[in-house]
Each structure stands twice: as structure tokens, then as C-alpha cells.
PDB file of N, CA and C in Angstrom:
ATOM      1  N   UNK A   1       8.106  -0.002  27.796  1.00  0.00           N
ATOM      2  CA  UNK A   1       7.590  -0.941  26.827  1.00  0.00           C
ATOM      3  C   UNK A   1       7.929  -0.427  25.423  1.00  0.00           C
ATOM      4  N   UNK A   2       8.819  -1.349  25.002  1.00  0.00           N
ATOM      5  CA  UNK A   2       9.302  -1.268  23.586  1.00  0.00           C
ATOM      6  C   UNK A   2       8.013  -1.727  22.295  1.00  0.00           C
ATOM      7  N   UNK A   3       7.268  -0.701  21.830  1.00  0.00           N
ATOM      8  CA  UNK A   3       6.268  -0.845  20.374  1.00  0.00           C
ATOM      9  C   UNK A   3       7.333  -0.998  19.298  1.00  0.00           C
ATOM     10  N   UNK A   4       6.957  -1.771  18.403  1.00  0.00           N
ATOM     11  CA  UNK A   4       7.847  -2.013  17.245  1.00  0.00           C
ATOM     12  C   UNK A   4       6.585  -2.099  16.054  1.00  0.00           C
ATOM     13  N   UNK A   5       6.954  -1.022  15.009  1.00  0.00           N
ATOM     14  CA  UNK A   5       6.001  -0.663  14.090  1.00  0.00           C
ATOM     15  C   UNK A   5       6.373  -1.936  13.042  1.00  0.00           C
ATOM     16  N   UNK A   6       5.069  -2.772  12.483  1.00  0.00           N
ATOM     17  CA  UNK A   6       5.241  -3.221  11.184  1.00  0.00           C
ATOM     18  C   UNK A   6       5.563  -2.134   9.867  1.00  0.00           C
ATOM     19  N   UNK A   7       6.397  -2.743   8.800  1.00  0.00           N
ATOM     20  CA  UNK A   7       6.489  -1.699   7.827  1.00  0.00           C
ATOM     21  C   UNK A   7       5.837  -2.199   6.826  1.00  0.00           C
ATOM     22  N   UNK A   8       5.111  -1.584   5.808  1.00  0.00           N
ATOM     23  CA  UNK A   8       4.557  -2.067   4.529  1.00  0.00           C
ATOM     24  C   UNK A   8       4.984  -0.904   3.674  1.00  0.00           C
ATOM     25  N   UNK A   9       6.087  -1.536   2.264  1.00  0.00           N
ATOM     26  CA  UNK A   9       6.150  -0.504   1.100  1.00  0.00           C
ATOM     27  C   UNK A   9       5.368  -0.870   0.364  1.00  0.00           C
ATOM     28  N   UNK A  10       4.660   0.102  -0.282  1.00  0.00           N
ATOM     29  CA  UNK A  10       3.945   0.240  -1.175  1.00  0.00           C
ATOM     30  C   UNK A  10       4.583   0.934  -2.774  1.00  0.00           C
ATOM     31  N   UNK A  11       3.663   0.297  -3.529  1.00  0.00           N
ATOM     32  CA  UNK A  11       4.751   0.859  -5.063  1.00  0.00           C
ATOM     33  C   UNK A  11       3.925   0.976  -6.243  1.00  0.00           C
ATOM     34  N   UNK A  12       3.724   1.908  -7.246  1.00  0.00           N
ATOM     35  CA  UNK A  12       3.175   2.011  -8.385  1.00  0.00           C
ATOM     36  C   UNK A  12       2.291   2.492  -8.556  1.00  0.00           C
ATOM     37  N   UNK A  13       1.176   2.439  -9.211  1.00  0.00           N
ATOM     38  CA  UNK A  13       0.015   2.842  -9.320  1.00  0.00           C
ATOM     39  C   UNK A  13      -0.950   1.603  -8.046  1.00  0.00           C
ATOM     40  N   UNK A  14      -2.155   2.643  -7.298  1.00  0.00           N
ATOM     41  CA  UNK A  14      -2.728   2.288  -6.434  1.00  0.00           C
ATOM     42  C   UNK A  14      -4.398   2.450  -7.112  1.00  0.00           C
ATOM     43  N   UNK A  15      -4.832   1.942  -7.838  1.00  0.00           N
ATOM     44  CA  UNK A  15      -5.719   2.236  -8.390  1.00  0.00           C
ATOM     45  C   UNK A  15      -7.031   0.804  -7.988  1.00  0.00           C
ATOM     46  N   UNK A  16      -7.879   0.992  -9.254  1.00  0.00           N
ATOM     47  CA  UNK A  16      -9.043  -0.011  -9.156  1.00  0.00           C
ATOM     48  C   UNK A  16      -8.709  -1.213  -9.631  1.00  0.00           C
ATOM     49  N   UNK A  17      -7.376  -0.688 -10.396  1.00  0.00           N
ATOM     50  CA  UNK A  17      -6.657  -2.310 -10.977  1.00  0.00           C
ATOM     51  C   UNK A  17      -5.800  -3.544 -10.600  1.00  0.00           C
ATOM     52  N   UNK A  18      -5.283  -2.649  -9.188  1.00  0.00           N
ATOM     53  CA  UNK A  18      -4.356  -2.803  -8.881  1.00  0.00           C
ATOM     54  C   UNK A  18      -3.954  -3.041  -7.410  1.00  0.00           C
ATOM     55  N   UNK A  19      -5.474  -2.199  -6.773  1.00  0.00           N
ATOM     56  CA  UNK A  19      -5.932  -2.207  -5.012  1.00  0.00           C
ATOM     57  C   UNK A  19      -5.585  -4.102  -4.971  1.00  0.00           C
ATOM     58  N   UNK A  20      -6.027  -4.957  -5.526  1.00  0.00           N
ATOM     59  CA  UNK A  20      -5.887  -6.078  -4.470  1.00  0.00           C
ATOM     60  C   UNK A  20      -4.410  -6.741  -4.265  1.00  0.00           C
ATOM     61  N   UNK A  21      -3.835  -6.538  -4.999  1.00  0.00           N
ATOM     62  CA  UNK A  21      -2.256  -6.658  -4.805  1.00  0.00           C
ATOM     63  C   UNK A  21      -1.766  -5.582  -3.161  1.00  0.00           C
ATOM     64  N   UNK A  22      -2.294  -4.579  -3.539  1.00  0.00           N
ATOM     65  CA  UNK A  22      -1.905  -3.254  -2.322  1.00  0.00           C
ATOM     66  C   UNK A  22      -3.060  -3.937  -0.923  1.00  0.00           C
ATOM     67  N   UNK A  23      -4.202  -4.316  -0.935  1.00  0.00           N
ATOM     68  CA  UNK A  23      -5.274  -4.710   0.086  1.00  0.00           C
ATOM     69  C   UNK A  23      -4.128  -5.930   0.518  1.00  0.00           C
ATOM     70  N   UNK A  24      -3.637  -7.014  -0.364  1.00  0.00           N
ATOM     71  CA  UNK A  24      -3.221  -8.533   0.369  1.00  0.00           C
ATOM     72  C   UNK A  24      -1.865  -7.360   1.503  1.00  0.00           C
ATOM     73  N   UNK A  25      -1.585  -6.518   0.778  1.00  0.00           N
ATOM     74  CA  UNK A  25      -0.062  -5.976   1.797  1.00  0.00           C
ATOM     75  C   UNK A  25      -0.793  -5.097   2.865  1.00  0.00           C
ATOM     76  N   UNK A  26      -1.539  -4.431   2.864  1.00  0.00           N
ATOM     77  CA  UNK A  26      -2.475  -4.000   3.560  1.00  0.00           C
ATOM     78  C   UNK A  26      -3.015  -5.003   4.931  1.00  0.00           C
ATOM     79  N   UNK A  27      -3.626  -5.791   4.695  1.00  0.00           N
ATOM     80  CA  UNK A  27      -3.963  -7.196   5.520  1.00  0.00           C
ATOM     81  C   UNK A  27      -3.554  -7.803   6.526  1.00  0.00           C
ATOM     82  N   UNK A  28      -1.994  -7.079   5.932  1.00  0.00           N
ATOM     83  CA  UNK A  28      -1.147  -8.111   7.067  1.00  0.00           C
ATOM     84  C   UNK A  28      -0.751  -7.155   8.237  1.00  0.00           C
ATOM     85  N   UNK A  29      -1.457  -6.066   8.315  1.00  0.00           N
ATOM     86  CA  UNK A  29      -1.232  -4.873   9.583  1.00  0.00           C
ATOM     87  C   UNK A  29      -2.158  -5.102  10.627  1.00  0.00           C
ATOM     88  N   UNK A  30      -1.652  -5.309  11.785  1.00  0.00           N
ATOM     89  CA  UNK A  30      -2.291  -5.786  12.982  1.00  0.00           C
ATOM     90  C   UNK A  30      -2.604  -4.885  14.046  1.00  0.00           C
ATOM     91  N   UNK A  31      -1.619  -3.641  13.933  1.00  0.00           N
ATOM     92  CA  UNK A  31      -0.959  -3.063  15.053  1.00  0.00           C
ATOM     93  C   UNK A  31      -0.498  -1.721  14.324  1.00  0.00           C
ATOM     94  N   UNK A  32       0.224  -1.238  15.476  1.00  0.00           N
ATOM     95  CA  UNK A  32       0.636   0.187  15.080  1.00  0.00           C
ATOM     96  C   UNK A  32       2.116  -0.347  13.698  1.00  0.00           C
ATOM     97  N   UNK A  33       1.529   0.950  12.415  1.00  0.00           N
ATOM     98  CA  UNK A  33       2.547  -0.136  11.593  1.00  0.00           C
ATOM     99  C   UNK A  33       3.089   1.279  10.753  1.00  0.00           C
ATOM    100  N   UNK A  34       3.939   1.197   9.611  1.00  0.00           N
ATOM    101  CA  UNK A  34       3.994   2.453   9.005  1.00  0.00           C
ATOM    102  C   UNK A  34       4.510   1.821   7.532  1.00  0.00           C
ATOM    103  N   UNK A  35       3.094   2.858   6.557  1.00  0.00           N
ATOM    104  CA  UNK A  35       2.891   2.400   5.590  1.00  0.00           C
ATOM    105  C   UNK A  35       4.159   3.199   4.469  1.00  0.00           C
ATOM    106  N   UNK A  36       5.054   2.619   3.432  1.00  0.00           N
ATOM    107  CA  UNK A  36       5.783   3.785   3.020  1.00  0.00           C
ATOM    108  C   UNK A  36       4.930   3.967   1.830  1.00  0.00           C
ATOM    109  N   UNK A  37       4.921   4.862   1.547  1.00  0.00           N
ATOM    110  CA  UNK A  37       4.567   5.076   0.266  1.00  0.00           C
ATOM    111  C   UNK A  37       5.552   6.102  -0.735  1.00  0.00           C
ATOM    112  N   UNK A  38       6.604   6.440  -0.340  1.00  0.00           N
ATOM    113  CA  UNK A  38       7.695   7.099  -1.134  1.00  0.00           C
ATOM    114  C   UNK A  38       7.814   6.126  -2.975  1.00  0.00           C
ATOM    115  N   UNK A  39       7.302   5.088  -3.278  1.00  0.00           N
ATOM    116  CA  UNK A  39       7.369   4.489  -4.287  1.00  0.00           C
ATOM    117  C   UNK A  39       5.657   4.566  -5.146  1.00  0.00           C
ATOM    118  N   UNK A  40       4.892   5.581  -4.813  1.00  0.00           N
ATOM    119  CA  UNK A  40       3.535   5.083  -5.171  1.00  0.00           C
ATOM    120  C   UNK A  40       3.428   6.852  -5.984  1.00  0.00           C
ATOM    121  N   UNK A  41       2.879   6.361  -7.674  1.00  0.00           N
ATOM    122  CA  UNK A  41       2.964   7.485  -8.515  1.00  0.00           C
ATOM    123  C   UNK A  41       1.143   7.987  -8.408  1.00  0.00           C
ATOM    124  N   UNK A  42       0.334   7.042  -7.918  1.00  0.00           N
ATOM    125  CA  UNK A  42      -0.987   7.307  -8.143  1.00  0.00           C
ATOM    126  C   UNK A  42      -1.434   6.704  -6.767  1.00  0.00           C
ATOM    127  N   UNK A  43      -2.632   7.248  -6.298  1.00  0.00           N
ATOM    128  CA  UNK A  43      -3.582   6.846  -5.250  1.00  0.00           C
ATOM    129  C   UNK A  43      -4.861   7.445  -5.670  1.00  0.00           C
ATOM    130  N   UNK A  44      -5.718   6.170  -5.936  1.00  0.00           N
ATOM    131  CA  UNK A  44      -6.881   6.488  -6.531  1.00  0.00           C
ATOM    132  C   UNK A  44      -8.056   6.460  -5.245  1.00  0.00           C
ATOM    133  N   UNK A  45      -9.367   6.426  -5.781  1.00  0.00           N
ATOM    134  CA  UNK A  45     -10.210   6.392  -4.375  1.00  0.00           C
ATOM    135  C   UNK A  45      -9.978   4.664  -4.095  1.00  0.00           C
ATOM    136  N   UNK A  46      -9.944   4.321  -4.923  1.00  0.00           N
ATOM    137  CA  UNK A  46     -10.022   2.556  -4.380  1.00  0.00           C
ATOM    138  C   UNK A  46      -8.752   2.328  -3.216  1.00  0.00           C
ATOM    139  N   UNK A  47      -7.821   2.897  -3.817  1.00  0.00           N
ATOM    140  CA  UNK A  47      -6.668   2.891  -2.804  1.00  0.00           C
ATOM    141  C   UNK A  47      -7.085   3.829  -1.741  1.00  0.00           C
ATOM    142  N   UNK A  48      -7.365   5.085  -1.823  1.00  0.00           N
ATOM    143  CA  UNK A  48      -7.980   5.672  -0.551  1.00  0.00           C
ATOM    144  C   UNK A  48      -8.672   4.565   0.182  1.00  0.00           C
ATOM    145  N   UNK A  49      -9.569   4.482   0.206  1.00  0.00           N
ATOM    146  CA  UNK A  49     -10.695   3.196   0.688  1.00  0.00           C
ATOM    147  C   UNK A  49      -9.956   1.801   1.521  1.00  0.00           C
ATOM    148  N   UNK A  50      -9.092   1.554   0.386  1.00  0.00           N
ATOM    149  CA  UNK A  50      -8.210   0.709   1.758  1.00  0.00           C
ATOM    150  C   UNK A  50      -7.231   1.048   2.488  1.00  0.00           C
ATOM    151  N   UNK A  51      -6.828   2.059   2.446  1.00  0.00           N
ATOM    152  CA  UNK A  51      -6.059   3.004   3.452  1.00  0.00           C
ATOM    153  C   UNK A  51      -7.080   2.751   4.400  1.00  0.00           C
ATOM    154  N   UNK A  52      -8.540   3.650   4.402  1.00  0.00           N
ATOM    155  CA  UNK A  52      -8.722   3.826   5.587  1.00  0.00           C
ATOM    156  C   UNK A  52      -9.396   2.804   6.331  1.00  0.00           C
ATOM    157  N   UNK A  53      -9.938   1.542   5.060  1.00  0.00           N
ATOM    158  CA  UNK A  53      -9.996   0.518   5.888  1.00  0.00           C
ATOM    159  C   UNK A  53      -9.524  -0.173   6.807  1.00  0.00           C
ATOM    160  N   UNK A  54      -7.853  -0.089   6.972  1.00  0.00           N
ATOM    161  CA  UNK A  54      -7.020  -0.249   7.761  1.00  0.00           C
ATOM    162  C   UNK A  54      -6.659   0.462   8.757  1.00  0.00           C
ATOM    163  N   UNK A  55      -7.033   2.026   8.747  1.00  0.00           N
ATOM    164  CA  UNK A  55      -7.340   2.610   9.683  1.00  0.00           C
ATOM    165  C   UNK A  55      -8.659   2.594  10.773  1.00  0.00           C
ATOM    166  N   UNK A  56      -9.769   2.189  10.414  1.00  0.00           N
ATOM    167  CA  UNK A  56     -10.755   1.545  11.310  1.00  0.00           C
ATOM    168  C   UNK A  56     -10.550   0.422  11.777  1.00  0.00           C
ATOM    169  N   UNK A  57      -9.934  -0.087  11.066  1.00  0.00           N
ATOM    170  CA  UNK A  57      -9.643  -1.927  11.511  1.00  0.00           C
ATOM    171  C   UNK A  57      -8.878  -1.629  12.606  1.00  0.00           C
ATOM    172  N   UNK A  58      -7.600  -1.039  12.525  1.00  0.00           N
ATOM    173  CA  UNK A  58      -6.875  -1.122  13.993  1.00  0.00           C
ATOM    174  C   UNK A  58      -6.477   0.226  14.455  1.00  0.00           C
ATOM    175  N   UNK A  59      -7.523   0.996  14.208  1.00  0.00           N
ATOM    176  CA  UNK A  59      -7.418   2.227  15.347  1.00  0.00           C
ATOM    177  C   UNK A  59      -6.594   3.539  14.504  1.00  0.00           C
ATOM    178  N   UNK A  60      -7.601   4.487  14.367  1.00  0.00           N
ATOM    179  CA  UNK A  60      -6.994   5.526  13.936  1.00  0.00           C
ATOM    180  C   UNK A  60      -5.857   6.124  14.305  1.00  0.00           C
ATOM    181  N   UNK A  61      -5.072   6.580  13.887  1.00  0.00           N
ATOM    182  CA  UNK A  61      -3.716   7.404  14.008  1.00  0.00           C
ATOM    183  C   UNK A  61      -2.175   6.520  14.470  1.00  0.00           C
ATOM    184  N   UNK A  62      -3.001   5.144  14.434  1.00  0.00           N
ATOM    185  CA  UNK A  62      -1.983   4.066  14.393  1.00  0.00           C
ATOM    186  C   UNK A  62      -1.064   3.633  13.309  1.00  0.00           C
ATOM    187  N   UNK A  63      -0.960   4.613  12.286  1.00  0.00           N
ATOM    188  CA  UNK A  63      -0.736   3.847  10.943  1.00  0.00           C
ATOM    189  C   UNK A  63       0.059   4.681  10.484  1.00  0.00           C
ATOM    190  N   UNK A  64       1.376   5.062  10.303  1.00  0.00           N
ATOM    191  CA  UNK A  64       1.516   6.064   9.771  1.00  0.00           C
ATOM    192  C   UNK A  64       1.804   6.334   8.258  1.00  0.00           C
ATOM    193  N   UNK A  65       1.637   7.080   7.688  1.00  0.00           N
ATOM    194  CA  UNK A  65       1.873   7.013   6.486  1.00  0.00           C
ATOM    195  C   UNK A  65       2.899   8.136   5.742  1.00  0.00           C
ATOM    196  N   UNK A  66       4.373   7.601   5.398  1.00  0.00           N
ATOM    197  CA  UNK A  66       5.531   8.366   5.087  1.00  0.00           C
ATOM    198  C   UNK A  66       6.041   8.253   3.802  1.00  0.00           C
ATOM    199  N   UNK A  67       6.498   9.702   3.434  1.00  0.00           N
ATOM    200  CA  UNK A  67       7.700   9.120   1.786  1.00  0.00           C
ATOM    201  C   UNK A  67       6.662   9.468   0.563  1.00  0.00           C
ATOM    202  N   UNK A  68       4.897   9.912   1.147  1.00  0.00           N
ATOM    203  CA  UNK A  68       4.443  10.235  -0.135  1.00  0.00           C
ATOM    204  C   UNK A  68       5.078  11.402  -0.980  1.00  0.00           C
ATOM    205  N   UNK A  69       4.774  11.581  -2.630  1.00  0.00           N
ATOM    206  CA  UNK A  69       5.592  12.095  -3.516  1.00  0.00           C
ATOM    207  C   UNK A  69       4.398  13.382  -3.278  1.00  0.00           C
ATOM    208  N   UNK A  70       4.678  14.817  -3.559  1.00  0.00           N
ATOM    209  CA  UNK A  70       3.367  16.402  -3.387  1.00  0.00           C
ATOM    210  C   UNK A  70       2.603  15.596  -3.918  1.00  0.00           C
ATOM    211  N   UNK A  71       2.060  14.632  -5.021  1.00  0.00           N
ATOM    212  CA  UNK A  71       1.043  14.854  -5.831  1.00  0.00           C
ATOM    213  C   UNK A  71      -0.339  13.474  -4.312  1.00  0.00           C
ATOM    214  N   UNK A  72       0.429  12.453  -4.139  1.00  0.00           N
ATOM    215  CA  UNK A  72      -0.051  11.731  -3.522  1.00  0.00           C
ATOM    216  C   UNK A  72      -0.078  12.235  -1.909  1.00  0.00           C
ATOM    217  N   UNK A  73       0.403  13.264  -1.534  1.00  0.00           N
ATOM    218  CA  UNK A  73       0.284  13.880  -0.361  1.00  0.00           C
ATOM    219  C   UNK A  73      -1.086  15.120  -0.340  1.00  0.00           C
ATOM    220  N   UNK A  74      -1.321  15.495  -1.580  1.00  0.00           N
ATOM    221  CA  UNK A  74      -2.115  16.505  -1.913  1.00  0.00           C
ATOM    222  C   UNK A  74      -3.346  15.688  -2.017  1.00  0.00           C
ATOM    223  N   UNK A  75      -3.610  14.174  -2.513  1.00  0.00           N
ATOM    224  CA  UNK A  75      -4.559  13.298  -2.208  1.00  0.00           C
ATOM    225  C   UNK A  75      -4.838  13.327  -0.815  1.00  0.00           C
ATOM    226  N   UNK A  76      -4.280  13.036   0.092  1.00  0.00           N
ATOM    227  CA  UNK A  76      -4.172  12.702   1.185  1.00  0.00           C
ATOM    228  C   UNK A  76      -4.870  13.589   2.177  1.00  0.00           C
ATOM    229  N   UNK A  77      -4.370  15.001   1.524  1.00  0.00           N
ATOM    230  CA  UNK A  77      -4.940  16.339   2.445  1.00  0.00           C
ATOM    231  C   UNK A  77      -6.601  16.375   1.726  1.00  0.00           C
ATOM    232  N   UNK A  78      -6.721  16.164   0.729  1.00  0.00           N
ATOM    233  CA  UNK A  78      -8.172  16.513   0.193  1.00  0.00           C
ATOM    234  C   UNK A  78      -9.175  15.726   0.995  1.00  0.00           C
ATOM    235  N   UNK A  79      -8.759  14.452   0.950  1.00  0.00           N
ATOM    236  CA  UNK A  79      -9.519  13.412   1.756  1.00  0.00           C
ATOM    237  C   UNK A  79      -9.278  13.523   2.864  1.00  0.00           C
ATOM    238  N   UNK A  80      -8.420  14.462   3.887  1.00  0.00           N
ATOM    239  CA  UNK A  80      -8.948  14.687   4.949  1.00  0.00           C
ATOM    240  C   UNK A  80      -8.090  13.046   5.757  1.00  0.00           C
ATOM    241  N   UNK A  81      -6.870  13.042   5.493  1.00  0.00           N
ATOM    242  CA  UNK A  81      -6.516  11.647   5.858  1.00  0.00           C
ATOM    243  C   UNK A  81      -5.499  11.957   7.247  1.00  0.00           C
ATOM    244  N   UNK A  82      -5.607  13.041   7.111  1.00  0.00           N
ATOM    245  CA  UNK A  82      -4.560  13.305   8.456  1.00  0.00           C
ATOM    246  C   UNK A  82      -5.443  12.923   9.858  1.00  0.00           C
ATOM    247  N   UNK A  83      -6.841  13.138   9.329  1.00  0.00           N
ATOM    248  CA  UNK A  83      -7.801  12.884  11.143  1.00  0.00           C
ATOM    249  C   UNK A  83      -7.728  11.020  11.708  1.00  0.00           C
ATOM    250  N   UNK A  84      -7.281  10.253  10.096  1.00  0.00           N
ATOM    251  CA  UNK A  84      -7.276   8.979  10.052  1.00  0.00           C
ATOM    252  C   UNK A  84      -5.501   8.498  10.377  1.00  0.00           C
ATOM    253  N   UNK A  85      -4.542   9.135  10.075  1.00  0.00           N
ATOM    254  CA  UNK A  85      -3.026   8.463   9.777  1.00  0.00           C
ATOM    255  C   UNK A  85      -2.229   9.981  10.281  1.00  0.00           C
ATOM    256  N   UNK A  86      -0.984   9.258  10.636  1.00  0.00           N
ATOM    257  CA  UNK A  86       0.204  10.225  11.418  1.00  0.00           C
ATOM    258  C   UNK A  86       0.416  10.731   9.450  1.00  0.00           C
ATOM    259  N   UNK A  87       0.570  11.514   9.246  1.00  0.00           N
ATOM    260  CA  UNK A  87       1.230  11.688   7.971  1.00  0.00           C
ATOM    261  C   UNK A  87       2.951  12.254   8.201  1.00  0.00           C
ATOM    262  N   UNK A  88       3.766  11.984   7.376  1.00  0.00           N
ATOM    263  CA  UNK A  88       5.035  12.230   7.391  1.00  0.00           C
ATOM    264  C   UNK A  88       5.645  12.541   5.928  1.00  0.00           C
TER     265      UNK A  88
END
């Protein structure tokens, strides 16, 4: 059985200003999917928050998340996001 991951890029600042633009791309993940984030200079908690909203919604470690830049990967480890997302 062939799984075929949805992809969602993500880009720019991920902040409180800016989460509902990133939540509508977010939304559309159903399934095992992989989020890029190689284009994203900021991840704030609001953006944390819907990360992992999408990780409860359809199942932890389903999601992977690749391409972050050290500074948004160093987010990632603080919050403890690896128990939630494949990180890459």
C-alpha cells in the first residue's frame, strides 16, 4: 500500500499576525502530510499552537516537518516538538 504525503510550504514570518493565512494552509491536512518550512524566518507561539493543532487533529508523528532554518529548528526543540512531528 502506496501512502502519498500531502505537502504544505510554508513562508515568512509565522506569527500572531500572520497565523491565519498559515492555519487556512494548515486546514487542508487530512492525513499523513509534510509541512516545509525551509521558507519560514520566524515561528512564534501562535504558529507553534497551530502546528500542534494539526498534530492532535490527525495523529501525532504523522506530520512531518522539513527545511527548517537553526533558528526555527531551535524553536522546535525547546517546545519539545519532536514527541509531536517527524522533524527533518
Amino acid at each position: 500500500m502506496l501512502i502519498v504525503a500531502q505537502r504544505i510550504d510554508l513562508k515568512g514570518e509565522i506569527d500572531i499576525y500572520t497565523v491565519e493565512s498559515a492555519c487556512r494552509a494548515l486546514d487542508l491536512i487530512d492525513g499523513p502530510a509534510v509541512v516545509d518550512l525551509s521558507n519560514v524566518r520566524l515561528l512564534s507561539a501562535a504558529g507553534l499552537n497551530e502546528l500542534a493543532r494539526v498534530a492532535q487533529r490527525v495523529g501525532f508523528r504523522r506530520v512531518t516537518l522539513v527545511g527548517a532554518c537553526p533558528h526555527v529548528r531551535r524553536v522546535l526543540q525547546i517546545a519539545r516538538f519532536e514527541a509531536l512531528f517527524t522533524i527533518e
